[in-house]
Protein backbone atom coordinates (compact mmCIF):
# COMPACT_ATOMS: atom_id res chain seq x y z
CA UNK A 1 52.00 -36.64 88.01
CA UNK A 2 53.12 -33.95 85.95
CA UNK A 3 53.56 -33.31 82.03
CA UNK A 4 54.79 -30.65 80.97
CA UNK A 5 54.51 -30.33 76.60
CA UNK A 6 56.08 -27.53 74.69
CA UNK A 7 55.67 -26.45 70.61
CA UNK A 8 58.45 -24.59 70.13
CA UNK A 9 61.11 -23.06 67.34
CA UNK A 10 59.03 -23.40 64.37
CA UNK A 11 60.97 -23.91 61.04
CA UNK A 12 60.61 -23.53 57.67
CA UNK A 13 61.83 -26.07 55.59
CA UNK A 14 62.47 -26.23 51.59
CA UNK A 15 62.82 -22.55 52.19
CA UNK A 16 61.35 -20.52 48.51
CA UNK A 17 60.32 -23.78 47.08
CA UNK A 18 56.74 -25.03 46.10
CA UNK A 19 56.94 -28.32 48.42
CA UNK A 20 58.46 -25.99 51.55
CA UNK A 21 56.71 -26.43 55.12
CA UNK A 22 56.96 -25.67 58.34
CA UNK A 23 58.09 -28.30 61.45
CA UNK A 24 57.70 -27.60 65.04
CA UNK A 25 60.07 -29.08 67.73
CA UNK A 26 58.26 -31.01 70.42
CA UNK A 27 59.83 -30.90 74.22
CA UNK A 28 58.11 -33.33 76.37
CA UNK A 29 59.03 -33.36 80.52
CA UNK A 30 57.36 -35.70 82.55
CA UNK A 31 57.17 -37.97 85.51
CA UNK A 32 53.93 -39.93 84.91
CA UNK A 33 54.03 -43.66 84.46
CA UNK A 34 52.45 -43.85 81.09
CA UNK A 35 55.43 -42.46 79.16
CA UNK A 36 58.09 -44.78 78.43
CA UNK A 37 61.10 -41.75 78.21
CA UNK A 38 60.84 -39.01 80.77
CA UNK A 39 62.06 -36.19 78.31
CA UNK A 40 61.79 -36.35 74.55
CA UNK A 41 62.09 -33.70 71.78
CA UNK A 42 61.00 -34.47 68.00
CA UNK A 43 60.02 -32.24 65.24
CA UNK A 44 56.43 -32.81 63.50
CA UNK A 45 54.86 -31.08 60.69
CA UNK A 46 51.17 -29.93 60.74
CA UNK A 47 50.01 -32.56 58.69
CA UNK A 48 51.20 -35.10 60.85
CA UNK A 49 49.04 -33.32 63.78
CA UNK A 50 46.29 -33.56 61.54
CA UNK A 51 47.09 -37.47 60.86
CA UNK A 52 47.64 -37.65 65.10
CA UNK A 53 44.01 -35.95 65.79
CA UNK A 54 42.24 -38.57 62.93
CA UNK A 55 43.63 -41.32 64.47
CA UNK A 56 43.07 -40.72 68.33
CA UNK A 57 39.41 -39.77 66.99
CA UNK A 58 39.00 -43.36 65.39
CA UNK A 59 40.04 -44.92 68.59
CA UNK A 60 38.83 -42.46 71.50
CA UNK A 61 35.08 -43.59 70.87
CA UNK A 62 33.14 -40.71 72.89
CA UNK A 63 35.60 -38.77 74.03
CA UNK A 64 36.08 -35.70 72.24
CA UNK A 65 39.46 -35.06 71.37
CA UNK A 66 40.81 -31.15 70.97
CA UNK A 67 40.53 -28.90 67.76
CA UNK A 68 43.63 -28.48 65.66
CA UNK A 69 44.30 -24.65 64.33
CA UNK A 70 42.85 -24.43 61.16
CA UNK A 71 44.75 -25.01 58.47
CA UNK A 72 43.90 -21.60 56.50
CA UNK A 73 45.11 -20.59 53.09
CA UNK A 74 44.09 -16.67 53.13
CA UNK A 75 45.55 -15.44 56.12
CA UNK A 76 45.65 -11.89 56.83
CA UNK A 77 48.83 -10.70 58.17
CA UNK A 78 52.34 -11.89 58.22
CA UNK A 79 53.52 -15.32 57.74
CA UNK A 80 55.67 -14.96 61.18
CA UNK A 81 52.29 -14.43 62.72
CA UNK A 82 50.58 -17.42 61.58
CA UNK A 83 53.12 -19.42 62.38
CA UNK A 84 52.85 -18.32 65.74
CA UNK A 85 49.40 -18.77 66.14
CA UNK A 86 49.68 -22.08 65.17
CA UNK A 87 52.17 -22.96 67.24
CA UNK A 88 50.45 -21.71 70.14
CA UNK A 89 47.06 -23.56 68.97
CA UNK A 90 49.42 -26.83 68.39
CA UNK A 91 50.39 -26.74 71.96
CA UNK A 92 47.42 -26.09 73.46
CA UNK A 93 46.08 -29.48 71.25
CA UNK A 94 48.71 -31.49 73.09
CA UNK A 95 48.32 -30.33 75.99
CA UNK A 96 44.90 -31.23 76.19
CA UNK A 97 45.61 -34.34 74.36
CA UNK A 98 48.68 -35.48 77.46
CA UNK A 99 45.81 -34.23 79.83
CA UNK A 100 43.36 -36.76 78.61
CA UNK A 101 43.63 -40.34 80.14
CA UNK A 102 41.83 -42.18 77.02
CA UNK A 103 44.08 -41.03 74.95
CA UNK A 104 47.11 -41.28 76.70
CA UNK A 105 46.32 -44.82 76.21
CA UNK A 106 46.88 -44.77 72.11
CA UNK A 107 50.47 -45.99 71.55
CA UNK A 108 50.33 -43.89 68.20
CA UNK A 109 50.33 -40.56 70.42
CA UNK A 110 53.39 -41.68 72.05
CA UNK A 111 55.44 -42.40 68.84
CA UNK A 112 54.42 -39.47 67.63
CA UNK A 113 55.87 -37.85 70.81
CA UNK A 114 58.60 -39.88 71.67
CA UNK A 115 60.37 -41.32 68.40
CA UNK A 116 60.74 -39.64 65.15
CA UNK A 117 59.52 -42.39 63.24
CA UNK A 118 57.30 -41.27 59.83
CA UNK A 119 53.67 -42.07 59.99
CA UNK A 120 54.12 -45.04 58.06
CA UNK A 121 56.41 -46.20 60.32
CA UNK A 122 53.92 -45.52 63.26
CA UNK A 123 51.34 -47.32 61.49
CA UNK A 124 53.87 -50.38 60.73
CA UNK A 125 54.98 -50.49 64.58
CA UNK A 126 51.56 -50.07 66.12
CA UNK A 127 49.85 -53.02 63.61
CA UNK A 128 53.57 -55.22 64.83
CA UNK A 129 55.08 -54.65 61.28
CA UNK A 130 57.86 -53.21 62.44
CA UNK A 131 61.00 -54.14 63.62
CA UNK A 132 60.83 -52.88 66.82
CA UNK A 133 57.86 -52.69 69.64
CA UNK A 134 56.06 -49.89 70.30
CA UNK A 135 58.60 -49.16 73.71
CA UNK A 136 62.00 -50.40 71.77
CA UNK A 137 61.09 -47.79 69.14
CA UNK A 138 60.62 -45.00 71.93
CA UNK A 139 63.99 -46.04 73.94
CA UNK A 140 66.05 -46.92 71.04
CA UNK A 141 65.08 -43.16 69.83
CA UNK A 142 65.97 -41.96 73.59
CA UNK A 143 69.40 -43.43 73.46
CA UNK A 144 70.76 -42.63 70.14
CA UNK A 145 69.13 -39.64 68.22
CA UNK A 146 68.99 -37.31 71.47
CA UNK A 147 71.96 -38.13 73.28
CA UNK A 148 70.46 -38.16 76.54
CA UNK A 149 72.16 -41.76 77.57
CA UNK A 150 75.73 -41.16 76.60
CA UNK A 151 77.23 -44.51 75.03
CA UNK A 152 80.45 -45.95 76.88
CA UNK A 153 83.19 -45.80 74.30
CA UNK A 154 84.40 -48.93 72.70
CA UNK A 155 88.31 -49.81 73.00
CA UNK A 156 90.18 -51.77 70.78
């Protein structure tokens, strides 16, 4: 089985404004049986990594789960650089995360992958709050938002 994760095309949103951030597109490829879509791409912010790693702590037990980049304030050297380095330190956190088969198990890591759903809405669908399961949320957000199944056309 193979899975192949990419962080890629980092952008800055809210551009020159105090609440501005930076999201990261997610490109998942894969043939293993415990993702529900074969190919997905969502964007995530780094606080949503950090929410991912807290929550596949609480549930791993012993196993350790990856470091995140840090999340540092004084950085010395351009912003374009930082950015990069996270990125790169983001990917290498998911790809040891996919690589791990305990948590591969935690349905929140494959929302998080799979569906752009907030992390409320995670929460919601993983506690059965929601109005969709855990695998409608990931398929309904493989059909419509990425246009990978193209809908038949509806005539009058």
């Amino acid at each position: 089985e193979l899975t192949t994760v990419r962080v890629q095309d980092p952008r800055v949103q809210n551009e020159g404004s105090w609440n501005s951030y930076v999201d990261y597109k997610i490109f998942l490829h894969t043939n293993s049986k415990a993702f529900t879509a074969k190919t997905s791409c969502v964007r995530r912010r780094y606080r949503e990594f950090v929410w991912l790693r807290r929550q596949l702590q609480k549930n791993a037990g012993l196993v350790p789960v990856p470091e995140l980049p840090g999340k540092s304030t004084f950085f010395v050297g351009s912003t374009d650089e930082f950015i990069e380095k996270r990125r790169q330190g983001l990917q290498q956190f998911l790809e040891k995360v996919v690589q791990n088969v305990v948590l591969l198990s935690d349905s929140r890591l494959h929302l998080f992958l799979q569906s752009q759903l907030s992390v409320p809405e995670i929460e919601a669908c993983v506690q059965g709050q929601g109005s969709q399961t855990v695998t409608e949320a990931i398929l309904h957000y493989a059909m419509s938002n990425c246009g990978w199944v193209q809908e038949e056309e509806t005539r009058p």
